[in-house]
Protein backbone atom coordinates (compact mmCIF):
# COMPACT_ATOMS: atom_id res chain seq x y z
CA UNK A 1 125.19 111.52 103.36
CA UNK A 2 124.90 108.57 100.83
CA UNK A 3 122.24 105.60 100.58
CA UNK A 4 124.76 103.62 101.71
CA UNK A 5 125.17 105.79 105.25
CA UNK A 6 121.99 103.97 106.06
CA UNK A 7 120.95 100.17 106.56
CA UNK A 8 119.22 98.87 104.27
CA UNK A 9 115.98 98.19 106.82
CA UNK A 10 115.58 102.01 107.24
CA UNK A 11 115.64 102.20 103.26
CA UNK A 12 112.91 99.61 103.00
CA UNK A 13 110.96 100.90 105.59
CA UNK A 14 111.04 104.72 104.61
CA UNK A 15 110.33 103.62 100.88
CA UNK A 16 107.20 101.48 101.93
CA UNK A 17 106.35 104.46 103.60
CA UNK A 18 106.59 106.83 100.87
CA UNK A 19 104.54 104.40 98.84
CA UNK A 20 101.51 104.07 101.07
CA UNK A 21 101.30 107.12 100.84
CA UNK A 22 101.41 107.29 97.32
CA UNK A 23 98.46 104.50 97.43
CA UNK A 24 96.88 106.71 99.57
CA UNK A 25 96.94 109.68 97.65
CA UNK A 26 96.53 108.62 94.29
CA UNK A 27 99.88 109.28 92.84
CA UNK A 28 102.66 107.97 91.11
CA UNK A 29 105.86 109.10 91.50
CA UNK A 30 108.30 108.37 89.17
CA UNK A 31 110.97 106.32 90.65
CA UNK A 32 114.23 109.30 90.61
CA UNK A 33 111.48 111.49 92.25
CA UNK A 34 110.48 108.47 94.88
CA UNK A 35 114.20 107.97 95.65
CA UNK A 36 114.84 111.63 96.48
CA UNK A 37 111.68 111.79 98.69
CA UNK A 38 112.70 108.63 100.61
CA UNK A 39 116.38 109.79 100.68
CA UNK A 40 115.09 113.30 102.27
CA UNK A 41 112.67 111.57 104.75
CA UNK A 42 116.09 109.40 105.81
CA UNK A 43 118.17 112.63 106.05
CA UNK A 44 115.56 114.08 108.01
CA UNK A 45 113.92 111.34 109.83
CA UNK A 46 115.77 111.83 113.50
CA UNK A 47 114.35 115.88 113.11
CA UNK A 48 111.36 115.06 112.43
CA UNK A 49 110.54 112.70 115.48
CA UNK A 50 112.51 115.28 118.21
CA UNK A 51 111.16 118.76 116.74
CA UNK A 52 114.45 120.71 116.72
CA UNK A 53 114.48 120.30 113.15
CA UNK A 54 112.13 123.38 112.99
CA UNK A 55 115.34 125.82 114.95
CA UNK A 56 117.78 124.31 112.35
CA UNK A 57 115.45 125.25 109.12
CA UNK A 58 114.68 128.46 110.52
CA UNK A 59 118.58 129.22 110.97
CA UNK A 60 118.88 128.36 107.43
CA UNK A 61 116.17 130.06 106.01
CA UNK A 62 116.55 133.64 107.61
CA UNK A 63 119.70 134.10 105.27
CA UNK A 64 118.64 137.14 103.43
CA UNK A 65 120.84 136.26 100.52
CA UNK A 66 120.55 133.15 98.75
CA UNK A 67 122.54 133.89 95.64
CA UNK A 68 125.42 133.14 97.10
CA UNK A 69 124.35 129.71 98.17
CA UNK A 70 126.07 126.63 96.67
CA UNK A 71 124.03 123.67 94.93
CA UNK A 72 123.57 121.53 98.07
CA UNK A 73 122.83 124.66 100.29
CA UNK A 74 119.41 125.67 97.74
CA UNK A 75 118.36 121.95 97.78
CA UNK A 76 118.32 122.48 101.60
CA UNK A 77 116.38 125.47 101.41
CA UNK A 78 114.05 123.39 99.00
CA UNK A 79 113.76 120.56 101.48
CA UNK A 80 113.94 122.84 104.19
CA UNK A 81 110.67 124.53 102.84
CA UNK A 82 109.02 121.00 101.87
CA UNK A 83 109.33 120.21 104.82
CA UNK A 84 107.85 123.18 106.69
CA UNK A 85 104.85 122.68 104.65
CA UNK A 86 104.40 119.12 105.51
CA UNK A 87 104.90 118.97 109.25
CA UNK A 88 104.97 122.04 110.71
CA UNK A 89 101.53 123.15 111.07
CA UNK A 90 101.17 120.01 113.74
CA UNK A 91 104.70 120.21 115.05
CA UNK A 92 105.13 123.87 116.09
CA UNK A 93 101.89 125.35 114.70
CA UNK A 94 103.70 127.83 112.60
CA UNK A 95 101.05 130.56 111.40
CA UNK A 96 99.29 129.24 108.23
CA UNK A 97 99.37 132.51 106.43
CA UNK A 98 103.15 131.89 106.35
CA UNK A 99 102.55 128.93 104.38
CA UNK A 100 102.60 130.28 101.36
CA UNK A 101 105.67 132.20 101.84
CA UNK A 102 107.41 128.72 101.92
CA UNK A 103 105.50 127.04 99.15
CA UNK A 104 106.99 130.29 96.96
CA UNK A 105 110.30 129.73 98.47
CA UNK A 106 110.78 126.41 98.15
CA UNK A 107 109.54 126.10 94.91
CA UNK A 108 112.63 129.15 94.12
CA UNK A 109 114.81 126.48 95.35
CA UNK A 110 114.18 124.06 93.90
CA UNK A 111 113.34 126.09 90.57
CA UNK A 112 117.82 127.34 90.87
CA UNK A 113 118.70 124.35 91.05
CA UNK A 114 116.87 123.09 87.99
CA UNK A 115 117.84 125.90 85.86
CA UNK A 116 121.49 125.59 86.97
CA UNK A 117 121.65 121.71 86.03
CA UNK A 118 120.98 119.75 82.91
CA UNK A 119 119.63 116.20 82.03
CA UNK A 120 118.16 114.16 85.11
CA UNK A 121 119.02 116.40 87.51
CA UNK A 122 116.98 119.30 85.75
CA UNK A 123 114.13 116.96 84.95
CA UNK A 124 114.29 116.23 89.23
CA UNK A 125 114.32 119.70 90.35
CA UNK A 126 111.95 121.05 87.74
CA UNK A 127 109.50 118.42 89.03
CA UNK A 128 109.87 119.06 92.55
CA UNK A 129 109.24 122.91 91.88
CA UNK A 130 106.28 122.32 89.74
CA UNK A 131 104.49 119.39 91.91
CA UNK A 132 105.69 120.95 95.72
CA UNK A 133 101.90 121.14 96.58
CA UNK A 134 101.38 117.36 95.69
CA UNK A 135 105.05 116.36 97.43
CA UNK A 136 103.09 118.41 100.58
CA UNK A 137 99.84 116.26 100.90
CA UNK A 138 102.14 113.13 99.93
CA UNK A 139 104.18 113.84 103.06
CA UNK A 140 101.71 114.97 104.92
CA UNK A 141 99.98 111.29 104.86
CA UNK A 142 103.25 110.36 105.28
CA UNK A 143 103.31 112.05 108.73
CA UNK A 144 99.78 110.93 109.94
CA UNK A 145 100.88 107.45 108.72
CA UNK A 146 104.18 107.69 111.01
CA UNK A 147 102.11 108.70 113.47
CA UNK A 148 103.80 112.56 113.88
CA UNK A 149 100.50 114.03 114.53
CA UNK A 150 97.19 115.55 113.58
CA UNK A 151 95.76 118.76 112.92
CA UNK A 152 93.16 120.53 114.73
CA UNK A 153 89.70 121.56 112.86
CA UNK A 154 90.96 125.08 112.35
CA UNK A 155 94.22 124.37 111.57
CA UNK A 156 93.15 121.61 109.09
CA UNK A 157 90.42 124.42 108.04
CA UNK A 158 92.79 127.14 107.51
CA UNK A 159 95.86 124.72 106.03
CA UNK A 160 93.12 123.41 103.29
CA UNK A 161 92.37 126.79 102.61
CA UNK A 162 96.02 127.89 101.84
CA UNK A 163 97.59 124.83 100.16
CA UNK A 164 94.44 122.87 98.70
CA UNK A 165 95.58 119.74 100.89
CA UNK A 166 93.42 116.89 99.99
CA UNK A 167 94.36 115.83 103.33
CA UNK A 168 93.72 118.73 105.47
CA UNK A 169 89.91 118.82 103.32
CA UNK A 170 89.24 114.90 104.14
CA UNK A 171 90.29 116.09 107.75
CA UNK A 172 88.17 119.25 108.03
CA UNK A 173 84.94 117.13 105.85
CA UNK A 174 85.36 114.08 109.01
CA UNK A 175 85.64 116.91 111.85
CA UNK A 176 82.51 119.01 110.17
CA UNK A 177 80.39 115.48 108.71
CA UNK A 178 79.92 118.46 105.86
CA UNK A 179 81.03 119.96 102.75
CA UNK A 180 83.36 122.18 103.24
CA UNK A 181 83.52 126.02 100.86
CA UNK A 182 86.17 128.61 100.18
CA UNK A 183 85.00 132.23 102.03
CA UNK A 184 83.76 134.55 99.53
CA UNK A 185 87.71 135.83 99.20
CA UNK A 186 88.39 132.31 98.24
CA UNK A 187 85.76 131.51 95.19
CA UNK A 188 87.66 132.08 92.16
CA UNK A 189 90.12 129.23 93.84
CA UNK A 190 89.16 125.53 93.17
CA UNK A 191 89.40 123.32 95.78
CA UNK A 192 92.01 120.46 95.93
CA UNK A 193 90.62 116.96 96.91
């Protein structure tokens, strides 16, 4: 698929929403990094809203093998795994401790693909490896902006716990009206918000 598969409405309106979210979070994307984001949200956008999405990334992801996978196939796996990350623990309520697991693999991903490319494309992928955990609150505010759902306390709880989302803590601090803490496993980590 190319930018100019879609209309240019669904452009504007998935690269507004990237951008409030942006707002939202505090960040700033640099604009090759924005355009992949919105292009992925495009690609992915009639998933997202059904829920089969989750069947077709779990198809791809239980290869055992991934050296043999071509350029576009690893960015899938890296999408794939953003993805997962962002939307999953509402959609399907996949088991938080796996979330990790994905952050590592995606991050792999997305880490091949930078190592096997030069110039732009590197600089891309070697960003999306090394900021997946911000890309995962950015799209997560992109979800609750889209309207894609909400976590419960534990779940928020729990996610917070394994990714540092800023969102999942803001979620967990309104459920609680208190100040959330890491269990004593948890206190050499720093909290993200």
């Amino acid at each position: 698929m190319k930018v100019s598969d879609f209309d240019m409405k669904t452009v504007e309106r998935w690269t507004d929403t990237v951008r409030e979210a942006q707002d939202v979070n505090r960040d700033n994307l640099d604009e090759t990094t924005e355009s992949y984001l919105v292009f992925m949200m495009m690609r992915f956008d009639h998933l997202l809203r059904d829920g089969r999405w989750l069947r077709e990334a779990a198809v791809r992801l239980a290869s055992p093998d991934q050296a043999g996978y071509s350029g576009t196939q690893m960015r899938d796996v890296g999408d794939y795994c953003l993805l997962i990350c962002s939307f999953v623990p509402v959609r399907e309520h996949v088991q938080v401790s796996k979330a990790h697991d994905y952050v590592q693999l995606g991050r792999g991903a997305y880490w091949q693909l930078a190592t096997s490319n030069t110039g732009s494309v590197r600089k891309l992928f070697t960003g999306l490896c090394d900021n997946f955990c911000q890309h995962v609150r950015l799209l997560q505010t992109v979800q609750e902006n889209e309207g894609l759902g909400r976590l419960s306390p534990l779940e928020s709880h729990a996610w917070w716990q394994k990714t540092g989302s800023s969102q999942a803590y803001q979620q967990v601090r309104a459920y609680t009206a208190g100040e959330p803490i890491f269990p004593p496993d948890h206190q050499n980590n720093t909290p993200h918000h």
